[in-house]
PDB file of N, CA and C in Angstrom:
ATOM      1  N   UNK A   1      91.623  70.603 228.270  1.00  0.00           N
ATOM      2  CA  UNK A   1      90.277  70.524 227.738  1.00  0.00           C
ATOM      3  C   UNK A   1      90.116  69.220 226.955  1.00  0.00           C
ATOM      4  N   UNK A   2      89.127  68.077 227.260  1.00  0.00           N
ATOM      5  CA  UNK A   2      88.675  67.064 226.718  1.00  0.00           C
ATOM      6  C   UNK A   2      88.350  67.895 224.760  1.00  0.00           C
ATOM      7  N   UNK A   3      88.962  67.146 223.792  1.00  0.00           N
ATOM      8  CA  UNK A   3      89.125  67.125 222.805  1.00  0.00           C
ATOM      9  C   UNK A   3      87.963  66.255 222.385  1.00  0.00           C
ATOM     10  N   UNK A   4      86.880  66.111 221.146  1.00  0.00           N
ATOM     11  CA  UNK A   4      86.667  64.846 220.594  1.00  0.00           C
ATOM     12  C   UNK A   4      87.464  63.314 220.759  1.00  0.00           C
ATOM     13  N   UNK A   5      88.592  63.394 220.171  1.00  0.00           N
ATOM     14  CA  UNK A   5      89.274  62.372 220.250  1.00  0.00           C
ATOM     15  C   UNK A   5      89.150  61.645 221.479  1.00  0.00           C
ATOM     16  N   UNK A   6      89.378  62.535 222.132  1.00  0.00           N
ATOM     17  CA  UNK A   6      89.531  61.713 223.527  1.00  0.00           C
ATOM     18  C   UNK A   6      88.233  61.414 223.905  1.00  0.00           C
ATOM     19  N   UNK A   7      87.748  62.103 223.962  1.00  0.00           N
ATOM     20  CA  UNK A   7      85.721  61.867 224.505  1.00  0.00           C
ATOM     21  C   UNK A   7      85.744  60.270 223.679  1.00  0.00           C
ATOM     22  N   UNK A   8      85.772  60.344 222.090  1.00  0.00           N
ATOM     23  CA  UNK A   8      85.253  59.381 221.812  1.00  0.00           C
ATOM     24  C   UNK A   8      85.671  57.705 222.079  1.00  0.00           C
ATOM     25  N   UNK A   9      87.127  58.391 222.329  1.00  0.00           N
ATOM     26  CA  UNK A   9      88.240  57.059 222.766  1.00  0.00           C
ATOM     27  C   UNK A   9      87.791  56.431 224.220  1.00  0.00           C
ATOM     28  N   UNK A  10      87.533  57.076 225.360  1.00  0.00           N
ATOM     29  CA  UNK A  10      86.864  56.730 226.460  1.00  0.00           C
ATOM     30  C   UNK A  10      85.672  56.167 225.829  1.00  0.00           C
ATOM     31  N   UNK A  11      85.015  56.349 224.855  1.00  0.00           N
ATOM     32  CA  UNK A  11      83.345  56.010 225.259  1.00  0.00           C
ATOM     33  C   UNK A  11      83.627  54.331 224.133  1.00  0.00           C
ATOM     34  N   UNK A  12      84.843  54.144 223.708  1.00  0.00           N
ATOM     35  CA  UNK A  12      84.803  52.812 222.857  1.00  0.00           C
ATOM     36  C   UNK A  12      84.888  51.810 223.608  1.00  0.00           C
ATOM     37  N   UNK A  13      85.131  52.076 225.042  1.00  0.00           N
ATOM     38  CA  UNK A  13      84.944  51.279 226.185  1.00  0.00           C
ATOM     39  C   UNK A  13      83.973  50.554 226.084  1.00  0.00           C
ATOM     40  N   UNK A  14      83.199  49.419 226.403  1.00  0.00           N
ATOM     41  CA  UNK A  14      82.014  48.567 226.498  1.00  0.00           C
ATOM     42  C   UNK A  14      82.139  49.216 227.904  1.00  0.00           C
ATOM     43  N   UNK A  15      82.646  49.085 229.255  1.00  0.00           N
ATOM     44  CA  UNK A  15      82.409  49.284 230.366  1.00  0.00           C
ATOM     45  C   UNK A  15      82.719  50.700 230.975  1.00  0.00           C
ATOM     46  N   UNK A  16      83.600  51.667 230.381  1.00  0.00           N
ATOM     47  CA  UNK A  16      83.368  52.765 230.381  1.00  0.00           C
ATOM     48  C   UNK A  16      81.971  53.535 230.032  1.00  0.00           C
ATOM     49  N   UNK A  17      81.412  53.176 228.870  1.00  0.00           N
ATOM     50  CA  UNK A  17      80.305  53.784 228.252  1.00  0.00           C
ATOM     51  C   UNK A  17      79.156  53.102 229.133  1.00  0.00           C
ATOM     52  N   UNK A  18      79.163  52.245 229.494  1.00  0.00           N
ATOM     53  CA  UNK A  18      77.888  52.020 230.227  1.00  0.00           C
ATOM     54  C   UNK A  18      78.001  52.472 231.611  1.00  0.00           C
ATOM     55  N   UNK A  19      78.750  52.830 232.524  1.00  0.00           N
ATOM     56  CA  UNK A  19      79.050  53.461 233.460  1.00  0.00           C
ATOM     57  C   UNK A  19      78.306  54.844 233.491  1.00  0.00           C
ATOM     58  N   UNK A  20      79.157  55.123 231.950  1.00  0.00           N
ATOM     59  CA  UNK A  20      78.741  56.921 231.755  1.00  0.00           C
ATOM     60  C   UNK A  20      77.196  56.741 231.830  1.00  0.00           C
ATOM     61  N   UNK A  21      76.184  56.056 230.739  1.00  0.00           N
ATOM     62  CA  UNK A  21      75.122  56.074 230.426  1.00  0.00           C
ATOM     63  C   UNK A  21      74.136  55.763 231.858  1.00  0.00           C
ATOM     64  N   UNK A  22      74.508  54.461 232.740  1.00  0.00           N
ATOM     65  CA  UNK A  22      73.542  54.836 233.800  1.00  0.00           C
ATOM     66  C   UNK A  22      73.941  55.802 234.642  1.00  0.00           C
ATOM     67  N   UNK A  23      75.472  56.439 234.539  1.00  0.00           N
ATOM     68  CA  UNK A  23      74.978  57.557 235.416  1.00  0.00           C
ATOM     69  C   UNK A  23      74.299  59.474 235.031  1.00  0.00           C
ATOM     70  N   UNK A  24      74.302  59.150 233.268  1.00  0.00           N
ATOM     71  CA  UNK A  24      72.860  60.012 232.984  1.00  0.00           C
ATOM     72  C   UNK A  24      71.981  59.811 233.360  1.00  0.00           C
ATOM     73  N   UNK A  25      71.701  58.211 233.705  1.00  0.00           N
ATOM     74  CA  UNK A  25      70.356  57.577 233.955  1.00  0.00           C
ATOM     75  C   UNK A  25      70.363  58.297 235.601  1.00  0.00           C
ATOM     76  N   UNK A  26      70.771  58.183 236.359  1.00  0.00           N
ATOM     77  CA  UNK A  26      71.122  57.778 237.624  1.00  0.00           C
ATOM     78  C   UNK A  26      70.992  58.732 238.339  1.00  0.00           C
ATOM     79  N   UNK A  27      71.883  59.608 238.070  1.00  0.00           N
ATOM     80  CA  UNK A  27      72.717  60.764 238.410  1.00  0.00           C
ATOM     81  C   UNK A  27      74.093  60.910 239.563  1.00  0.00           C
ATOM     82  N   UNK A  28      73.921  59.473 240.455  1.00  0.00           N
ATOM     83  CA  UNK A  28      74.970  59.324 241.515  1.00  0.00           C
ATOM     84  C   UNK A  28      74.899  58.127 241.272  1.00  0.00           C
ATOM     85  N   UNK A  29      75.792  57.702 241.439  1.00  0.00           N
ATOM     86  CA  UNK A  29      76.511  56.246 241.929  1.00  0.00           C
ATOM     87  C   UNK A  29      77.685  55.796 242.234  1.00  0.00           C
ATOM     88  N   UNK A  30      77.689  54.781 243.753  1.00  0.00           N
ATOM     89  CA  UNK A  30      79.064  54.349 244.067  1.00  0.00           C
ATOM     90  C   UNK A  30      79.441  53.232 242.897  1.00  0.00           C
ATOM     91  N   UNK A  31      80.557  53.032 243.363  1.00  0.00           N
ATOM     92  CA  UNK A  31      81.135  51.702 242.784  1.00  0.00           C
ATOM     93  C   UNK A  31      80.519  50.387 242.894  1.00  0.00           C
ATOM     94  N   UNK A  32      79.922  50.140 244.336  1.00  0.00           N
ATOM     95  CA  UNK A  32      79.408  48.932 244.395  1.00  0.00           C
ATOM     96  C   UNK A  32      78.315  48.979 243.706  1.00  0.00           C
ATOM     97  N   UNK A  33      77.515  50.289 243.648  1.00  0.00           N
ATOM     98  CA  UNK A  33      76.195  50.046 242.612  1.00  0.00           C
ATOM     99  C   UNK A  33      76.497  49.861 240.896  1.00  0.00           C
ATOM    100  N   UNK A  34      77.491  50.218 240.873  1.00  0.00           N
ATOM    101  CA  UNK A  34      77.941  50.105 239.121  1.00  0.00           C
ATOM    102  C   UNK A  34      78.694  48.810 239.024  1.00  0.00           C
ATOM    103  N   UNK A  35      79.262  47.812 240.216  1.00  0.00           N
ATOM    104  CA  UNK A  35      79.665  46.648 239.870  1.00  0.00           C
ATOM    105  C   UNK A  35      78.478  45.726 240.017  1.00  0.00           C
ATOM    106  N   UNK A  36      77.384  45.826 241.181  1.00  0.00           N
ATOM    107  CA  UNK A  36      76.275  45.346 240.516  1.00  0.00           C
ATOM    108  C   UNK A  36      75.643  45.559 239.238  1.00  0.00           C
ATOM    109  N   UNK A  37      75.112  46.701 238.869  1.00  0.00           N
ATOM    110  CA  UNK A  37      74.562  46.827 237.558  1.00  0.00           C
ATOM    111  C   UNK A  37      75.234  46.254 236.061  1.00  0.00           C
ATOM    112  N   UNK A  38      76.760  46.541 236.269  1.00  0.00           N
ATOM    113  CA  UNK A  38      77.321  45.900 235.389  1.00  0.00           C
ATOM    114  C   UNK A  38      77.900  44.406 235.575  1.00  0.00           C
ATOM    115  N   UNK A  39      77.562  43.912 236.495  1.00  0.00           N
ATOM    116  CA  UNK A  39      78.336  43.029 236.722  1.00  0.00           C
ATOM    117  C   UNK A  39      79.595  42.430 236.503  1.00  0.00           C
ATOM    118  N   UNK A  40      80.622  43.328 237.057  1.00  0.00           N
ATOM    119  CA  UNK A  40      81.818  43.359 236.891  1.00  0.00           C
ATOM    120  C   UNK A  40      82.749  43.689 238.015  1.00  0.00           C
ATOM    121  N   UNK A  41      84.238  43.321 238.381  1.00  0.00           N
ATOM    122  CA  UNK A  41      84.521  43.309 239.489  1.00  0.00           C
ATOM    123  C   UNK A  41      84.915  44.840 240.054  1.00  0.00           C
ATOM    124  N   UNK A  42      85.125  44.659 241.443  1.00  0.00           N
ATOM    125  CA  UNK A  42      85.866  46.322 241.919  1.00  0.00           C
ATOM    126  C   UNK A  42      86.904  46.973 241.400  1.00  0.00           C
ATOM    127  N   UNK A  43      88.189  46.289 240.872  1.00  0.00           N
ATOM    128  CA  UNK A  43      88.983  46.464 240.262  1.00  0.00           C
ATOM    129  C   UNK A  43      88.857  47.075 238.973  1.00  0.00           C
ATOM    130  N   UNK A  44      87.866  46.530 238.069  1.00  0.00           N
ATOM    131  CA  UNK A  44      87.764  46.884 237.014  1.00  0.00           C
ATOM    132  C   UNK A  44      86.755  47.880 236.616  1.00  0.00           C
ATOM    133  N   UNK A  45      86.256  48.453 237.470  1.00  0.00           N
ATOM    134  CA  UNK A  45      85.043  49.501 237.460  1.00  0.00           C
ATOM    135  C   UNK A  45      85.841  50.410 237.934  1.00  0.00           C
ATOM    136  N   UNK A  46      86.909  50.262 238.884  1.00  0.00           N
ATOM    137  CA  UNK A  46      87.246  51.479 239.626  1.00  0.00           C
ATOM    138  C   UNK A  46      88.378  51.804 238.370  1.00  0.00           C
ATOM    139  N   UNK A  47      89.232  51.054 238.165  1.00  0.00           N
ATOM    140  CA  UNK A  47      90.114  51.603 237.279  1.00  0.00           C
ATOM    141  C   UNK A  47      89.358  52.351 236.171  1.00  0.00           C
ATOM    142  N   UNK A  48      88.305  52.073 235.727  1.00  0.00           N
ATOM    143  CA  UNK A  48      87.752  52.661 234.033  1.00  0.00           C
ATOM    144  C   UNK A  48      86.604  54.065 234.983  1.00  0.00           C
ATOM    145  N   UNK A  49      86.598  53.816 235.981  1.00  0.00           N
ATOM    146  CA  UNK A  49      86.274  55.447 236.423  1.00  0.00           C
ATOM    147  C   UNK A  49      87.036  56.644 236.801  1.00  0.00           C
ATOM    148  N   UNK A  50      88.277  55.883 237.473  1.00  0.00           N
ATOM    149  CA  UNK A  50      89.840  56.611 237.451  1.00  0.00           C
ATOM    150  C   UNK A  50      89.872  57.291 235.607  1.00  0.00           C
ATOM    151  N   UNK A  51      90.083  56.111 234.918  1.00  0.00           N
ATOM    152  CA  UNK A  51      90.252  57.164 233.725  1.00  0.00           C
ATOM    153  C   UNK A  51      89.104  58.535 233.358  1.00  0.00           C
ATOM    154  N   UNK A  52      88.153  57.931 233.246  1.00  0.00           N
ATOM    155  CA  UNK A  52      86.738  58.886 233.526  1.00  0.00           C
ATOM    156  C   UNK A  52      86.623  60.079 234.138  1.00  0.00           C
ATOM    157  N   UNK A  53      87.856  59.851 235.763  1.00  0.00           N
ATOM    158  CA  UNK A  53      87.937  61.038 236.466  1.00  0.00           C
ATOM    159  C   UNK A  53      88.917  62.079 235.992  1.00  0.00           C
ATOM    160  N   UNK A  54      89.722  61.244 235.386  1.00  0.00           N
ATOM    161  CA  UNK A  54      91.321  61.846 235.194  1.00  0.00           C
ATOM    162  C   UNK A  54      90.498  62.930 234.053  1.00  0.00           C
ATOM    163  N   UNK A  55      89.836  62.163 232.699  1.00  0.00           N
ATOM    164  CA  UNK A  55      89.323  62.692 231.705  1.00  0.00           C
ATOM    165  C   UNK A  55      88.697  64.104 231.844  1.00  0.00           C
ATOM    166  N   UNK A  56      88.157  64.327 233.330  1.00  0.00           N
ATOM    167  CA  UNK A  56      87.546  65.481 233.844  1.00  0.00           C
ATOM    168  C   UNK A  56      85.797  64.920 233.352  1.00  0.00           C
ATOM    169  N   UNK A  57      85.383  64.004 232.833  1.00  0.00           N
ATOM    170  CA  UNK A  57      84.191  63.662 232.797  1.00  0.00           C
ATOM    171  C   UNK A  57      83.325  63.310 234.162  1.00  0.00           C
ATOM    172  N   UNK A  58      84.324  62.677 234.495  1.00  0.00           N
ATOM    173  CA  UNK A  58      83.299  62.458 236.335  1.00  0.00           C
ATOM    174  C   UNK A  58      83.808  63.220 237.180  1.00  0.00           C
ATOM    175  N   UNK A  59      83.479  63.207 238.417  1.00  0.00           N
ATOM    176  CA  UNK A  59      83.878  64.343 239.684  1.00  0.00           C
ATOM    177  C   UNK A  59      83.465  63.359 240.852  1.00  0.00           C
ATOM    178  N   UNK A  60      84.159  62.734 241.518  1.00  0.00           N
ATOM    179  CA  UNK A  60      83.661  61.749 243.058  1.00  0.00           C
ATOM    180  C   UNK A  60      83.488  62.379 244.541  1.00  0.00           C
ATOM    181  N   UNK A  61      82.936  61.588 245.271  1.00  0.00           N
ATOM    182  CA  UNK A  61      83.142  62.278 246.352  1.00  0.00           C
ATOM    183  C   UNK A  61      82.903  61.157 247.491  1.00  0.00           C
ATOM    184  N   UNK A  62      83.671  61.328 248.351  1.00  0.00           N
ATOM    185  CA  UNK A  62      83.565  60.320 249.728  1.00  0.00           C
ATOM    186  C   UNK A  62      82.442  60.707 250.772  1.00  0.00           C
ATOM    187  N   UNK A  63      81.813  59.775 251.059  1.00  0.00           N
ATOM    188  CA  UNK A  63      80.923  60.010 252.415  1.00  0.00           C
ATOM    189  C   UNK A  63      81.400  58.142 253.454  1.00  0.00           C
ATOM    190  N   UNK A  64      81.790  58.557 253.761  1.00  0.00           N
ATOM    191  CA  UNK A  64      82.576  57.262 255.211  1.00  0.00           C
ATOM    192  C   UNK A  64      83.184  56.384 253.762  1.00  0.00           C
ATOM    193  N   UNK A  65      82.566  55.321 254.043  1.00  0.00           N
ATOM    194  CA  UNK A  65      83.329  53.892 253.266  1.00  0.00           C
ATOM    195  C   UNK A  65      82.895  54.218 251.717  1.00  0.00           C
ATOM    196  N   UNK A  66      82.108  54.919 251.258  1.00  0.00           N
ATOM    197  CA  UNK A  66      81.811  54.836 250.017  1.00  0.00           C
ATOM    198  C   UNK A  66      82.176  55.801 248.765  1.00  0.00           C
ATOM    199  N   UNK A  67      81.957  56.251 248.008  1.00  0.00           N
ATOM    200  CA  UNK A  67      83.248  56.704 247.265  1.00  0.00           C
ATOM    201  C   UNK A  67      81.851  57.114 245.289  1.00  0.00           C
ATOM    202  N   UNK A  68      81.457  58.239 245.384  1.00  0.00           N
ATOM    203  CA  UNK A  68      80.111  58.374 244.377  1.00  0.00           C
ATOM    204  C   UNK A  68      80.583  59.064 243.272  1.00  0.00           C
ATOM    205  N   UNK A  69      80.627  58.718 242.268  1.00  0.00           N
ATOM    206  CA  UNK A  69      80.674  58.782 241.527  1.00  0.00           C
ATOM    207  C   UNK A  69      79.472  60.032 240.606  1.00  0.00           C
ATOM    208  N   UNK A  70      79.444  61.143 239.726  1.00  0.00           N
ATOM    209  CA  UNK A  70      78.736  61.397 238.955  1.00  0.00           C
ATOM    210  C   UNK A  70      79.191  62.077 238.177  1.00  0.00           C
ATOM    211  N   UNK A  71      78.488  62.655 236.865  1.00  0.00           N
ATOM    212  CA  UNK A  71      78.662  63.455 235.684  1.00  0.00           C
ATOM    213  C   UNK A  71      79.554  65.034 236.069  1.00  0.00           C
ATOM    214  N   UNK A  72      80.363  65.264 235.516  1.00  0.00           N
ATOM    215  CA  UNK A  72      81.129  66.574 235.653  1.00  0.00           C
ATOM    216  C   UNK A  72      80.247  67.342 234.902  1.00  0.00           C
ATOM    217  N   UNK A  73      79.111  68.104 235.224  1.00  0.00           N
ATOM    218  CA  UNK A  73      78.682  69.484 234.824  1.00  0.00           C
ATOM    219  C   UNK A  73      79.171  70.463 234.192  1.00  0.00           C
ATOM    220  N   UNK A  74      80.667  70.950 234.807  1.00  0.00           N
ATOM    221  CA  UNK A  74      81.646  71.387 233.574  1.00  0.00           C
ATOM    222  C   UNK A  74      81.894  70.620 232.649  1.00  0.00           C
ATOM    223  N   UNK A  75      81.960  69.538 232.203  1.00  0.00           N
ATOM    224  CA  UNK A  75      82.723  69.133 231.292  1.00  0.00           C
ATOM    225  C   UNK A  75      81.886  69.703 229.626  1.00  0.00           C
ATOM    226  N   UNK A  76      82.114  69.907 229.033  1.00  0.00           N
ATOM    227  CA  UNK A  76      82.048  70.045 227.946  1.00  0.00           C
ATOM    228  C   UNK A  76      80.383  70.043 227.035  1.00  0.00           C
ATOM    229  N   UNK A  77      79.523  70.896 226.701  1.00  0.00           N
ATOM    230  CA  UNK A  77      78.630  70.653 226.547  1.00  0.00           C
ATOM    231  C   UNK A  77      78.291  69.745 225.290  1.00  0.00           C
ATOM    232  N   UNK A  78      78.689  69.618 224.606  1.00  0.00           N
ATOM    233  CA  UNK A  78      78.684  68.737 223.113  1.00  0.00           C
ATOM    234  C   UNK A  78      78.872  67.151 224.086  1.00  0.00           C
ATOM    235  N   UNK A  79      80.129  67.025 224.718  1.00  0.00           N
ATOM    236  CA  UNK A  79      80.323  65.545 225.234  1.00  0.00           C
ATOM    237  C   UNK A  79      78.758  65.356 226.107  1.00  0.00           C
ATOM    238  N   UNK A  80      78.546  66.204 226.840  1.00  0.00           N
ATOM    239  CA  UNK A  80      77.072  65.748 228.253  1.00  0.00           C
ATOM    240  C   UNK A  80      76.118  66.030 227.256  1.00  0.00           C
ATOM    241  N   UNK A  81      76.108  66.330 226.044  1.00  0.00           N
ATOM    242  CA  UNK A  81      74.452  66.451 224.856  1.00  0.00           C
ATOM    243  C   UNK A  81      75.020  64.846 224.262  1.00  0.00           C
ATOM    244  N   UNK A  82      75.961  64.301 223.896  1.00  0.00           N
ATOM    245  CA  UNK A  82      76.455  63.231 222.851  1.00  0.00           C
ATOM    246  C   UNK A  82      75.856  61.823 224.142  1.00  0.00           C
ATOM    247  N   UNK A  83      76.330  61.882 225.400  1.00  0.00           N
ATOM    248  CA  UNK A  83      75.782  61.348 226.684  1.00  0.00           C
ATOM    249  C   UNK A  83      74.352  60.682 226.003  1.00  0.00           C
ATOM    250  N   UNK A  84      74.149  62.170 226.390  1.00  0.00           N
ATOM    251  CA  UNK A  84      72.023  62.172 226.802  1.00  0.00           C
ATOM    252  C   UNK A  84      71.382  61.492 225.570  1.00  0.00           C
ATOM    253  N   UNK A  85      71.648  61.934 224.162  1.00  0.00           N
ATOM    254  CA  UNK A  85      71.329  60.923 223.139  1.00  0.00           C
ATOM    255  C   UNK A  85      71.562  59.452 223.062  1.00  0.00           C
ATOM    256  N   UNK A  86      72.502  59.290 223.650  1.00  0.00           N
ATOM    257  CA  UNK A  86      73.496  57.776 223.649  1.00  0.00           C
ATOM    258  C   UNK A  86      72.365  57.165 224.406  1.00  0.00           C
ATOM    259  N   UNK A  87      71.917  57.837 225.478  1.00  0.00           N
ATOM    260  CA  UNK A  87      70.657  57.024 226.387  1.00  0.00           C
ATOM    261  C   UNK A  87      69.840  56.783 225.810  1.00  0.00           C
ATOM    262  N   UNK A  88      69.315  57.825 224.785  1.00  0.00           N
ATOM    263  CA  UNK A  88      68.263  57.520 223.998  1.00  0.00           C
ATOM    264  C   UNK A  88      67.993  56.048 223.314  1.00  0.00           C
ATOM    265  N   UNK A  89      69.213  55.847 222.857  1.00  0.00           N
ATOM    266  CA  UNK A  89      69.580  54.563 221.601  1.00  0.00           C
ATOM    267  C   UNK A  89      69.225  53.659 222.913  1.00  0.00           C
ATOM    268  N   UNK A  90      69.574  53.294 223.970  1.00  0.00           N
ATOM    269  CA  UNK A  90      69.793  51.760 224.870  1.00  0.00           C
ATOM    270  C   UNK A  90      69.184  52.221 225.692  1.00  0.00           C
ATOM    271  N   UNK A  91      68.115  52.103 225.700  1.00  0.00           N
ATOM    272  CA  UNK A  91      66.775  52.255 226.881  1.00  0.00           C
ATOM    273  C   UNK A  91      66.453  50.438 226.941  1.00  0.00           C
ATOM    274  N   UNK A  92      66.599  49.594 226.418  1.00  0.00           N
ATOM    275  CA  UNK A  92      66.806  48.230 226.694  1.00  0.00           C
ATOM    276  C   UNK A  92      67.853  47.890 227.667  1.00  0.00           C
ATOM    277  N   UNK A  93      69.538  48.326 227.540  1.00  0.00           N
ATOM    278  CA  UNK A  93      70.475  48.120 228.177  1.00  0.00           C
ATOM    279  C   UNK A  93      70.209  48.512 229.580  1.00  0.00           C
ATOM    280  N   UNK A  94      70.014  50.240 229.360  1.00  0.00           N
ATOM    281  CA  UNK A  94      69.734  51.158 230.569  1.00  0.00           C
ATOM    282  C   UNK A  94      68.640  50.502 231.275  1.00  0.00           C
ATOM    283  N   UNK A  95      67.999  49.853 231.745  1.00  0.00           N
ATOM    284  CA  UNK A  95      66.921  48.935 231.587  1.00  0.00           C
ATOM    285  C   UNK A  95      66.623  47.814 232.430  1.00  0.00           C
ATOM    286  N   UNK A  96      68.071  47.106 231.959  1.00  0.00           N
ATOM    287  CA  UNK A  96      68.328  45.744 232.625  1.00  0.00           C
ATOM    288  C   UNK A  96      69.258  46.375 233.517  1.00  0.00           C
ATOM    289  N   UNK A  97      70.235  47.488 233.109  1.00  0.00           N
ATOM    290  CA  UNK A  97      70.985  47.216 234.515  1.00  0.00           C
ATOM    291  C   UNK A  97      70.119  47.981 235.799  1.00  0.00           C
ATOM    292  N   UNK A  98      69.421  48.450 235.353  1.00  0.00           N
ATOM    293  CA  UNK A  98      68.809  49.349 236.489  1.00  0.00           C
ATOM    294  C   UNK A  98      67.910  48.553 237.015  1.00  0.00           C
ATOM    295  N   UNK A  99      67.178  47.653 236.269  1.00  0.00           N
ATOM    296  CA  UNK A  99      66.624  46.308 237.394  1.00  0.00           C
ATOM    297  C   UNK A  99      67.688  45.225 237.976  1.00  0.00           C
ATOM    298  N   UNK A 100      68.912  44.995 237.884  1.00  0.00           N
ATOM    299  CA  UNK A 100      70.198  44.845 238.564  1.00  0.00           C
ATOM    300  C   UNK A 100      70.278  46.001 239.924  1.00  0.00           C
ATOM    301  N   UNK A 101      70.147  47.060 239.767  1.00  0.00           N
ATOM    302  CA  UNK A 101      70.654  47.664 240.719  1.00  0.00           C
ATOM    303  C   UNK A 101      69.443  47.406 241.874  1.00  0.00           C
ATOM    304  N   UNK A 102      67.972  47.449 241.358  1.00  0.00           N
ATOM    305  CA  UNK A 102      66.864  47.448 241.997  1.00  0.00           C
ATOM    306  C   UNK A 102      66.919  45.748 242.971  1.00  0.00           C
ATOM    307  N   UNK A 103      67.496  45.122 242.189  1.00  0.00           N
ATOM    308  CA  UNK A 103      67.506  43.546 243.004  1.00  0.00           C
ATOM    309  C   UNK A 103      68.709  44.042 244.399  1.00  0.00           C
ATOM    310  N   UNK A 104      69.275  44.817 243.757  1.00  0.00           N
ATOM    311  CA  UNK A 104      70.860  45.152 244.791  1.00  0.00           C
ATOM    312  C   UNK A 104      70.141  45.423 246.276  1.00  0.00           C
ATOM    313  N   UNK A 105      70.742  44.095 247.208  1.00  0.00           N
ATOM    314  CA  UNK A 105      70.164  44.972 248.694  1.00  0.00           C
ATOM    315  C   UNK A 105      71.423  45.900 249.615  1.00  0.00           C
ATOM    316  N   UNK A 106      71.427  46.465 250.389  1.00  0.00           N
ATOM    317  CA  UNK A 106      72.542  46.687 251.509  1.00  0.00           C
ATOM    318  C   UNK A 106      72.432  48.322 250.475  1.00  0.00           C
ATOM    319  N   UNK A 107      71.854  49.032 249.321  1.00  0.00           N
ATOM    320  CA  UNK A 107      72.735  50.286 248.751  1.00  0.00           C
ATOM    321  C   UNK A 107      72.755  50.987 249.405  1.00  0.00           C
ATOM    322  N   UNK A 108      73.995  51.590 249.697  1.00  0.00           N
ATOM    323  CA  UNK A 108      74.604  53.257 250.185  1.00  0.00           C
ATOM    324  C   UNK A 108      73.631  53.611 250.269  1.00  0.00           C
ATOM    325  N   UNK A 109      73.252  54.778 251.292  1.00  0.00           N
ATOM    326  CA  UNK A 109      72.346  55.695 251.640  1.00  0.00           C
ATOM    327  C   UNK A 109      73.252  56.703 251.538  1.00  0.00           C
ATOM    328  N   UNK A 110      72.309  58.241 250.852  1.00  0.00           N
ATOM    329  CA  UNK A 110      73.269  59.299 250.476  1.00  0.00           C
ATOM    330  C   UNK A 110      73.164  59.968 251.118  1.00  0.00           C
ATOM    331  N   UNK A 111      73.800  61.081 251.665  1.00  0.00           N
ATOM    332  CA  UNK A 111      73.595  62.724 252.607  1.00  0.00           C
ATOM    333  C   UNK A 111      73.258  63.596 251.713  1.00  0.00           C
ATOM    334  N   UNK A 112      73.865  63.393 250.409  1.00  0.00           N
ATOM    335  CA  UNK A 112      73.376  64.817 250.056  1.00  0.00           C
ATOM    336  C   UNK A 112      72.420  64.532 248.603  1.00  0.00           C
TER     337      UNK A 112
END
């Protein structure tokens, strides 16, 4: 069971925490849409969502080449309420990257 400690230790991330936050915003996203939005490489998005997954905060799933990312529903209700406020504060941040993702051409098309 995700502890405080740990919730809060993941979210001191600069690129962890913004991951988490557009995908409150979001609700799905691959990797390539979160290395556009954040502008940051594959390597380093995928590793800080690996921890994310390990954490039990995210839950992924494959459809062919792509690999989606979203919020674990189980996880903990205090951590997914601490989330949803956090959005509140950076509706500027949340903002710009999501007009990043909107410039993004080629995005994944989803099945489900």
């Amino acid at each position: 069971m995700l502890t405080p400690l740990e919730f809060f230790k993941l979210l001191a991330d600069d690129t962890r925490l913004r991951c988490l936050l557009l995908l409150v915003q979001e609700g799905e996203l691959c990797v390539c849409e979160l290395m556009t939005a954040l502008d940051e490489s594959q390597p380093k998005i995928s590793r800080h969502l690996a921890l994310l997954r390990d954490a039990k905060l995210l839950l992924d799933r494959r459809q062919g080449q792509w690999v989606f990312y979203r919020l674990n529903e189980a996880a903990p209700a205090w951590a997914l309420a601490t989330l949803q406020q956090a959005c509140q504060g950076q509706t500027e941040q949340l903002s710009a990257m999501q007009q990043q993702l909107c410039r993004m051409g080629d995005r994944p098309q989803r099945c489900c």
